[in-house]
Protein backbone atom coordinates (compact mmCIF):
# COMPACT_ATOMS: atom_id res chain seq x y z
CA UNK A 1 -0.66 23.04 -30.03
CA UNK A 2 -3.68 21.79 -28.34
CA UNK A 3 -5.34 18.75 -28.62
CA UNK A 4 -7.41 15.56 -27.33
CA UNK A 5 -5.96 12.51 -26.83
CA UNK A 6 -8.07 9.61 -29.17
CA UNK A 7 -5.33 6.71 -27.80
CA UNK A 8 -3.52 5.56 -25.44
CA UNK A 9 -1.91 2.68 -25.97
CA UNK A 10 0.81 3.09 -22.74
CA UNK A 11 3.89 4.78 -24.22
CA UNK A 12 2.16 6.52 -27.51
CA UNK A 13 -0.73 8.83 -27.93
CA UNK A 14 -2.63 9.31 -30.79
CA UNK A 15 -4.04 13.35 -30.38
CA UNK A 16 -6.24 14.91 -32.40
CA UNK A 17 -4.80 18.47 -32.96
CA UNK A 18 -7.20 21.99 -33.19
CA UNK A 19 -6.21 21.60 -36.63
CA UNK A 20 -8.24 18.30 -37.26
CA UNK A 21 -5.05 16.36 -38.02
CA UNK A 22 -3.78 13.03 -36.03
CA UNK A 23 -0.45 12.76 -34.37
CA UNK A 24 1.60 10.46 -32.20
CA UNK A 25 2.80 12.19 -29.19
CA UNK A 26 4.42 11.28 -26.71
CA UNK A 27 5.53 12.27 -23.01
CA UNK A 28 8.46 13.48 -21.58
CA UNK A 29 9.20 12.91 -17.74
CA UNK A 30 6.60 12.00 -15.36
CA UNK A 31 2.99 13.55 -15.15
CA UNK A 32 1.24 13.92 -11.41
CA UNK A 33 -2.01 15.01 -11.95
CA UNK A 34 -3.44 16.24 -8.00
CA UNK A 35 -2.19 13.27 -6.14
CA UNK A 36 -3.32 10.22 -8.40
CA UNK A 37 -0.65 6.86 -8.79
CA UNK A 38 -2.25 6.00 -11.76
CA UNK A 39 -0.81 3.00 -14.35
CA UNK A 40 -1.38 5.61 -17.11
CA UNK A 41 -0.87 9.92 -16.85
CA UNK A 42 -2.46 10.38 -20.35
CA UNK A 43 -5.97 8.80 -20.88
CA UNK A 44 -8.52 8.92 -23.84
CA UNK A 45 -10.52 11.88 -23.84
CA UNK A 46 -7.76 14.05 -21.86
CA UNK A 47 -7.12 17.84 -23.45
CA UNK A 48 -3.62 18.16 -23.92
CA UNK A 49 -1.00 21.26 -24.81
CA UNK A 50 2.13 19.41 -27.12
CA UNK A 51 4.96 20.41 -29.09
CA UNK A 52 5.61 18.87 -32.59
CA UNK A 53 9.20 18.18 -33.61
CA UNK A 54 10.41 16.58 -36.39
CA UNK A 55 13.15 13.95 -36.53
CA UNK A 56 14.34 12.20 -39.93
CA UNK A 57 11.43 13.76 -41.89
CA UNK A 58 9.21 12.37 -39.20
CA UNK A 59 7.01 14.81 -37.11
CA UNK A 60 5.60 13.33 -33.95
CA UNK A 61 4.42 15.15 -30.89
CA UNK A 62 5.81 15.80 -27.50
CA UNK A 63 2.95 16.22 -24.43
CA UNK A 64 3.70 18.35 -21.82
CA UNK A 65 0.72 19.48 -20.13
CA UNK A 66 -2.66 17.93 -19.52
CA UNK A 67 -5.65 20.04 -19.05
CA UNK A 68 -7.96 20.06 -16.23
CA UNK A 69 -10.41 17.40 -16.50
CA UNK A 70 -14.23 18.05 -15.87
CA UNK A 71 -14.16 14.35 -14.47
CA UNK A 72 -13.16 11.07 -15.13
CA UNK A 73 -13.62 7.04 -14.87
CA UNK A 74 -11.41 5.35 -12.14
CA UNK A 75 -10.83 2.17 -10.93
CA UNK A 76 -8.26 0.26 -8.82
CA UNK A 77 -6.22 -2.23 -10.36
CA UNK A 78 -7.42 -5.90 -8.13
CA UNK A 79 -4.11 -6.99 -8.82
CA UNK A 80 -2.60 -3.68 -7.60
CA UNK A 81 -4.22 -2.21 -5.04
CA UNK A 82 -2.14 0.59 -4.23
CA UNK A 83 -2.38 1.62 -8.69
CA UNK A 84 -5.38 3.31 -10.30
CA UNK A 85 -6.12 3.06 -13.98
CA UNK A 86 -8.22 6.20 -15.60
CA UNK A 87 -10.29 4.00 -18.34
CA UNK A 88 -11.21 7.81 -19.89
CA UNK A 89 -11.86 11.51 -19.01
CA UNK A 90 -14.02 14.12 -19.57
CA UNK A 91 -17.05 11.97 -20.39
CA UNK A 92 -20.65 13.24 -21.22
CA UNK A 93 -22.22 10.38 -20.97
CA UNK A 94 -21.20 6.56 -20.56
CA UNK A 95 -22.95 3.61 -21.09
CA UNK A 96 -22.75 0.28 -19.13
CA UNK A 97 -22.92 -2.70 -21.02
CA UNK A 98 -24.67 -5.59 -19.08
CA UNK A 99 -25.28 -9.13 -20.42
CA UNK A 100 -27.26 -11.66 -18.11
CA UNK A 101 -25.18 -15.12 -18.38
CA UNK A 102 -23.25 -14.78 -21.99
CA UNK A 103 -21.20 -13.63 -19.98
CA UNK A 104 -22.57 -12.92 -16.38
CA UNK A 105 -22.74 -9.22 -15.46
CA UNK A 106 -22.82 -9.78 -11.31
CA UNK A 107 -25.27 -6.88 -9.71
CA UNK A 108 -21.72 -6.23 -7.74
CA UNK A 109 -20.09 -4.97 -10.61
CA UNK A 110 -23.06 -3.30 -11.80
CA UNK A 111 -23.02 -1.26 -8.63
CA UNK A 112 -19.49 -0.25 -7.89
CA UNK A 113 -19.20 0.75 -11.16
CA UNK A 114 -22.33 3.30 -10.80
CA UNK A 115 -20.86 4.71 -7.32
CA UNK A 116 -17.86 5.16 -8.90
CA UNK A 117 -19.46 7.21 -11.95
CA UNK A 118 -21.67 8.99 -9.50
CA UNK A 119 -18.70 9.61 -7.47
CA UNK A 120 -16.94 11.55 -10.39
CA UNK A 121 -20.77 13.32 -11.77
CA UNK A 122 -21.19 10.69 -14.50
CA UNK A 123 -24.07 10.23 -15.98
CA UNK A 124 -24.51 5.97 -16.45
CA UNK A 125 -27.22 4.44 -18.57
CA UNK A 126 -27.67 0.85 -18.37
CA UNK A 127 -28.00 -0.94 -21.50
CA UNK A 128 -29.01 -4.71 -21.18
CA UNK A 129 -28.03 -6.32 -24.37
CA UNK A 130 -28.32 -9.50 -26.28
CA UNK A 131 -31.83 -9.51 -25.80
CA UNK A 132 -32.58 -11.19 -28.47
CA UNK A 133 -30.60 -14.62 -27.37
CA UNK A 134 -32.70 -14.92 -24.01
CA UNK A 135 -35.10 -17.23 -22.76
CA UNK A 136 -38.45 -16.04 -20.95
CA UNK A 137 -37.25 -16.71 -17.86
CA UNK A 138 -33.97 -14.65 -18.45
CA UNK A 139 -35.97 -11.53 -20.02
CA UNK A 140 -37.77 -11.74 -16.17
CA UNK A 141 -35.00 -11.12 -14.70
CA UNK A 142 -34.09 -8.71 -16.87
CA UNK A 143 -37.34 -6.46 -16.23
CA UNK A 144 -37.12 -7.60 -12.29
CA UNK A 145 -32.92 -5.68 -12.29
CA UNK A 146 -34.34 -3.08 -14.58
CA UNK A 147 -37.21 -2.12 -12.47
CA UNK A 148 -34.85 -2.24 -9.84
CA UNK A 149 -32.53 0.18 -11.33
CA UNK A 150 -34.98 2.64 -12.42
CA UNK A 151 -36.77 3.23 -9.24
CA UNK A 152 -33.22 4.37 -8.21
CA UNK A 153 -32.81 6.86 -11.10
CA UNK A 154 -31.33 5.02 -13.33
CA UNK A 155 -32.17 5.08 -17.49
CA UNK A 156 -32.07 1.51 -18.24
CA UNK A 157 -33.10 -0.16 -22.05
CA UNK A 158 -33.14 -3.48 -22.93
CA UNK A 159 -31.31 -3.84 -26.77
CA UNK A 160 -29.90 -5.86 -29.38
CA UNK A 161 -27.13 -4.85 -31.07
CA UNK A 162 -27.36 -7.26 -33.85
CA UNK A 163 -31.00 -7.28 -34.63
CA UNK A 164 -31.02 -3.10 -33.79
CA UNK A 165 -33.40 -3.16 -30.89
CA UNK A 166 -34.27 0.03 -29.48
CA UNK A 167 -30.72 1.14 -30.80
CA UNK A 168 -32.25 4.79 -31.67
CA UNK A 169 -33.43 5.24 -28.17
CA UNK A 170 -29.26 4.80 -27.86
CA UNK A 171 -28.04 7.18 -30.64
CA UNK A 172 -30.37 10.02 -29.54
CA UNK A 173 -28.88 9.79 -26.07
CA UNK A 174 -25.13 10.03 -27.73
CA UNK A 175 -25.85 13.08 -30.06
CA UNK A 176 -23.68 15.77 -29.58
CA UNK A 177 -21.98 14.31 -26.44
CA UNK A 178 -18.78 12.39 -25.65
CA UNK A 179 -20.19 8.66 -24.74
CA UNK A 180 -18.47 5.67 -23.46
CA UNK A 181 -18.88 2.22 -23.85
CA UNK A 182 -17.84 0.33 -20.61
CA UNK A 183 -18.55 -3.71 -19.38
CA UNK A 184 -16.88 -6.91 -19.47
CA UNK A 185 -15.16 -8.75 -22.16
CA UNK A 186 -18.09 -10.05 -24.42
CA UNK A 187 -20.94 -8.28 -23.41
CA UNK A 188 -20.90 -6.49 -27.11
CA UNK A 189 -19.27 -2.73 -27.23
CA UNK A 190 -17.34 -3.19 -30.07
CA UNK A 191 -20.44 -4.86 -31.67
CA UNK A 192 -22.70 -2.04 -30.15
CA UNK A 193 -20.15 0.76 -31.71
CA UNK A 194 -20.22 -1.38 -35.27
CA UNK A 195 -24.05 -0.96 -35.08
CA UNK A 196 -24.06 2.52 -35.14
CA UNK A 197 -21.48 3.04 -37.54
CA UNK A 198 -20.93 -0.31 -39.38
CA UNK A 199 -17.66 1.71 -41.33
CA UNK A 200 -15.62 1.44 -38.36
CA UNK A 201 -15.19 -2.15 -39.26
CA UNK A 202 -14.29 -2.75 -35.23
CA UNK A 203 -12.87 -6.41 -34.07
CA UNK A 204 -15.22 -8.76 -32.20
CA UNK A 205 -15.00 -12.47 -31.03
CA UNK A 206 -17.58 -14.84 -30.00
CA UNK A 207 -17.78 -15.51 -26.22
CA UNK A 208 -16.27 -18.95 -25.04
CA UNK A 209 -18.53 -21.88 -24.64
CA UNK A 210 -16.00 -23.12 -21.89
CA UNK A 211 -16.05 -20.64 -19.46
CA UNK A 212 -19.15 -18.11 -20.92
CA UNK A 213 -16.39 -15.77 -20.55
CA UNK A 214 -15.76 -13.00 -23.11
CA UNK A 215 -12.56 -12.34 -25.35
CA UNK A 216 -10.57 -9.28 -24.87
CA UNK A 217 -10.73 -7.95 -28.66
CA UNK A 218 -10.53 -3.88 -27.47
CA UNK A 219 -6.75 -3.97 -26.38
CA UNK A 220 -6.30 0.27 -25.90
CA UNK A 221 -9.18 2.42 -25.27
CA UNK A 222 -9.77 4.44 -28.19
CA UNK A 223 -12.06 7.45 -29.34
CA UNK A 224 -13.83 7.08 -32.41
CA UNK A 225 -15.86 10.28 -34.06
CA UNK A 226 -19.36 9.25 -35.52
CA UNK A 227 -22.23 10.78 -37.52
CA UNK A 228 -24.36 13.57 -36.15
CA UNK A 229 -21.88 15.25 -33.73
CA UNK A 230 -21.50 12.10 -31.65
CA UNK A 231 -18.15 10.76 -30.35
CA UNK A 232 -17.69 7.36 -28.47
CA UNK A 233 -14.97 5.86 -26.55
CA UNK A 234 -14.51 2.44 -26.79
CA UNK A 235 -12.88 0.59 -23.72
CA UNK A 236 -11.06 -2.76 -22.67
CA UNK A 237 -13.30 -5.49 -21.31
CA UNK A 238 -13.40 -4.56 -17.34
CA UNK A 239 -12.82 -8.25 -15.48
CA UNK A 240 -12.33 -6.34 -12.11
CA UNK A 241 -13.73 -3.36 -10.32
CA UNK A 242 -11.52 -2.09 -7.60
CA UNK A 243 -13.19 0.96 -6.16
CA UNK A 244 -11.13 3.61 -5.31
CA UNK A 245 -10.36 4.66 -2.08
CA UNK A 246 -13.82 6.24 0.04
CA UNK A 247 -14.31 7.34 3.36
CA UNK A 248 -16.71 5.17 5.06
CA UNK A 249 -18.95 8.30 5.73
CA UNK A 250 -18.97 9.15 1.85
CA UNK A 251 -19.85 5.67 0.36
CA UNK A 252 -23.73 5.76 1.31
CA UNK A 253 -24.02 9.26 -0.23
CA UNK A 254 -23.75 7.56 -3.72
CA UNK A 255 -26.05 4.98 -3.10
CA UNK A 256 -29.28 7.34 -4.00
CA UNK A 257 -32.11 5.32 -1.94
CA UNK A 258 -29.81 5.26 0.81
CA UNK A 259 -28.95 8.63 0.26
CA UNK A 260 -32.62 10.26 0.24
CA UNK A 261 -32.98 8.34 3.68
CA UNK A 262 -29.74 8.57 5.89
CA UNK A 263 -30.91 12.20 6.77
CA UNK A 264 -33.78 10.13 9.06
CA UNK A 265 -31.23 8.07 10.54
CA UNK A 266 -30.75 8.57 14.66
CA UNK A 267 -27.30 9.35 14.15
CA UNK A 268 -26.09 11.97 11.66
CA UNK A 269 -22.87 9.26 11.19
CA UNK A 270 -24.47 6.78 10.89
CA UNK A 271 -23.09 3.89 8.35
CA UNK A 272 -26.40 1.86 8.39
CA UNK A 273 -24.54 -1.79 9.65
CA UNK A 274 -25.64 -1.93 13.17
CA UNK A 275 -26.61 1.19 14.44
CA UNK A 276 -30.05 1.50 16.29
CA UNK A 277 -33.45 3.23 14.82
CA UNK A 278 -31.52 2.97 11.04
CA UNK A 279 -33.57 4.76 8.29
CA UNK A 280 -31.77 2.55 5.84
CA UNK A 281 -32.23 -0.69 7.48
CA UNK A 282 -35.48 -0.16 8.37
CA UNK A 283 -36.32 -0.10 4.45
CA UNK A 284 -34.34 -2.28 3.98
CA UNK A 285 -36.53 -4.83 6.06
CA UNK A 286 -39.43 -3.35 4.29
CA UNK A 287 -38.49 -4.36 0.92
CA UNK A 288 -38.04 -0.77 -0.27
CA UNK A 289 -34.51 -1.44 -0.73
CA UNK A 290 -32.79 -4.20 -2.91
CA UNK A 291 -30.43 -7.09 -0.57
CA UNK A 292 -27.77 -6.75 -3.50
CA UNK A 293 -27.49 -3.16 -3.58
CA UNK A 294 -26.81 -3.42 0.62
CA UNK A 295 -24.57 -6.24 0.21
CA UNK A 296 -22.94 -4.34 -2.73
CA UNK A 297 -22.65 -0.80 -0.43
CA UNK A 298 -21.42 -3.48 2.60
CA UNK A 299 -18.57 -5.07 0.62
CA UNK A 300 -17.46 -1.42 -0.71
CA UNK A 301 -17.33 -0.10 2.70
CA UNK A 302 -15.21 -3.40 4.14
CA UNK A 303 -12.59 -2.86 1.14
CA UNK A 304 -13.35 -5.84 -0.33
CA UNK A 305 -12.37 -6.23 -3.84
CA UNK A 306 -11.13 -9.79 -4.34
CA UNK A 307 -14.52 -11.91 -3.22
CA UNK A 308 -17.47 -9.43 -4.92
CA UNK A 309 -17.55 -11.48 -8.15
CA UNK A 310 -18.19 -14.78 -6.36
CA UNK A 311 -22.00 -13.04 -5.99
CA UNK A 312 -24.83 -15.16 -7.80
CA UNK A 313 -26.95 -12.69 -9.95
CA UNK A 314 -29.91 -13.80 -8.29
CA UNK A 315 -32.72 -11.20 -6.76
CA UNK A 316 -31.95 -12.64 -3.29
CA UNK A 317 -27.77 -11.66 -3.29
């Protein structure tokens, strides 16, 4: 039978078979799909081929081939640099979660988890929530990072899950298309995903007052069908983004206002750090490009994914 896998919760799988029934499968041996150490073979969203066999009057699955994936969601693991985790696969659309300060969402994060989207032909839309809780000051800096974001290319919309804001402009984006809900612990995608369906009845905690730090409540990715043809994957709270391995050469090329330059650059390699007569650099001096989005692209092309999250969300990182 085919399939798509809803959950993964590590050793089980709950698939959703051609015939519109759930099962748990499971898998048998080790799956290498081209190359990748990942933590996890199967992830949410993955076409599968299984076998069903029963055992005690109990019919449960067995996995033994994974489709090709159209593309997929990857990060490293901080902790273990040489493991990568697949959050979900074959992905329509996915949606990036931000919160100003309940809890921070760092412009860091915010942009190694676009390259990394871009990377795999992603479409992200950035969806500042909890709009509704901020200050004047805070919805400021709100327009300032999405004006920022949109002269990039980005689709960017300022909402509230719990009072509804501009939540339409979000269903009519999911219709008919696998979406994903990604972000850190607290910034509301369980609430977000409760919004639009209030019936899935899904967990959610109140950030800490301590630490302004969210509360893992989404332990397994999982897929959840909707109304109107939509389906939406919701995900664990992301502390970390460990980008996964790039040439130095390729990590500009995802980086669009770098990108639309580098071809003026005086040297076709050129990596934009201290090279002479530097398209990039040169806007960058002339304000055309953001200071956090270089500093972001500088500490992606050093490797460095332990110190990123020290950054201050501040227009001047």
């Amino acid at each position: 039978m085919t399939g798509t896998v809803y959950k993964s919760t590590g050793s089980w799988y709950t698939v959703k078979g051609k015939d519109g029934v759930f099962y748990n499968c499971r898998i048998k041996g080790k799956f290498r799909i081209k190359g990748i150490k990942s933590t996890n073979p199967v992830s949410v969203g993955d076409q599968v081929v299984f076998d069903l066999e029963t055992q005690d009057e109990k019919t449960t699955g067995v996995i033994k081939e994974i489709k090709e994936r159209s593309n997929y969601i990857v990060r490293k693991s901080v902790n273990l640099s040489k493991q990568t985790h697949i959050i979900a696969s074959n992905i329509d659309i996915v949606f990036l979660v931000i919160t100003l300060n309940n809890p921070p969402t760092f412009t860091s994060f915010i942009d190694r988890f676009l390259v990394t989207a871009k990377a795999y032909g992603i479409k992200t839309v950035l969806l500042f929530n909890k709009i509704d809780t901020y200050s004047s000051d805070d919805l400021d800096e709100i327009r300032y990072l999405a004006h920022l974001y949109r002269n990039i290319g980005y689709e960017c919309e300022g909402i509230s899950a719990k009072t509804g804001k501009n939540m339409d402009k979000v269903i009519a984006l999911m219709q008919g298309k696998v979406s994903m809900f990604a972000g850190h612990s607290g910034v509301g995608k369980s609430t977000l995903v409760n919004a639009i369906q209030p019936s899935l009845h899904l967990k959610t905690k109140e950030i800490s007052d301590q630490h302004k730090q969210g509360q893992h409540t989404t332990t397994f990715a999982e897929m959840y069908d909707l109304e109107n043809d939509i389906r939406i994957i919701d995900t664990p709270g992301i502390k970390g983004f460990g980008v996964v391995d790039m040439e130095p050469s390729e990590v500009s090329g995802y980086f669009p206002e770098f990108f639309e330059r580098q071809s003026n650059c005086k040297f076709n390699n050129c990596l934009h750090k201290n090279e002479p007569k530097c398209a990039v650099k040169d806007a960058l001096e002339a304000g055309e490009i953001a200071w956090s989005r270089y500093k972001s692209y500088l500490q992606i092309l050093e490797g460095d994914d332990t110190h990123y999250r020290k950054n201050e969300y501040t227009k001047d990182v």
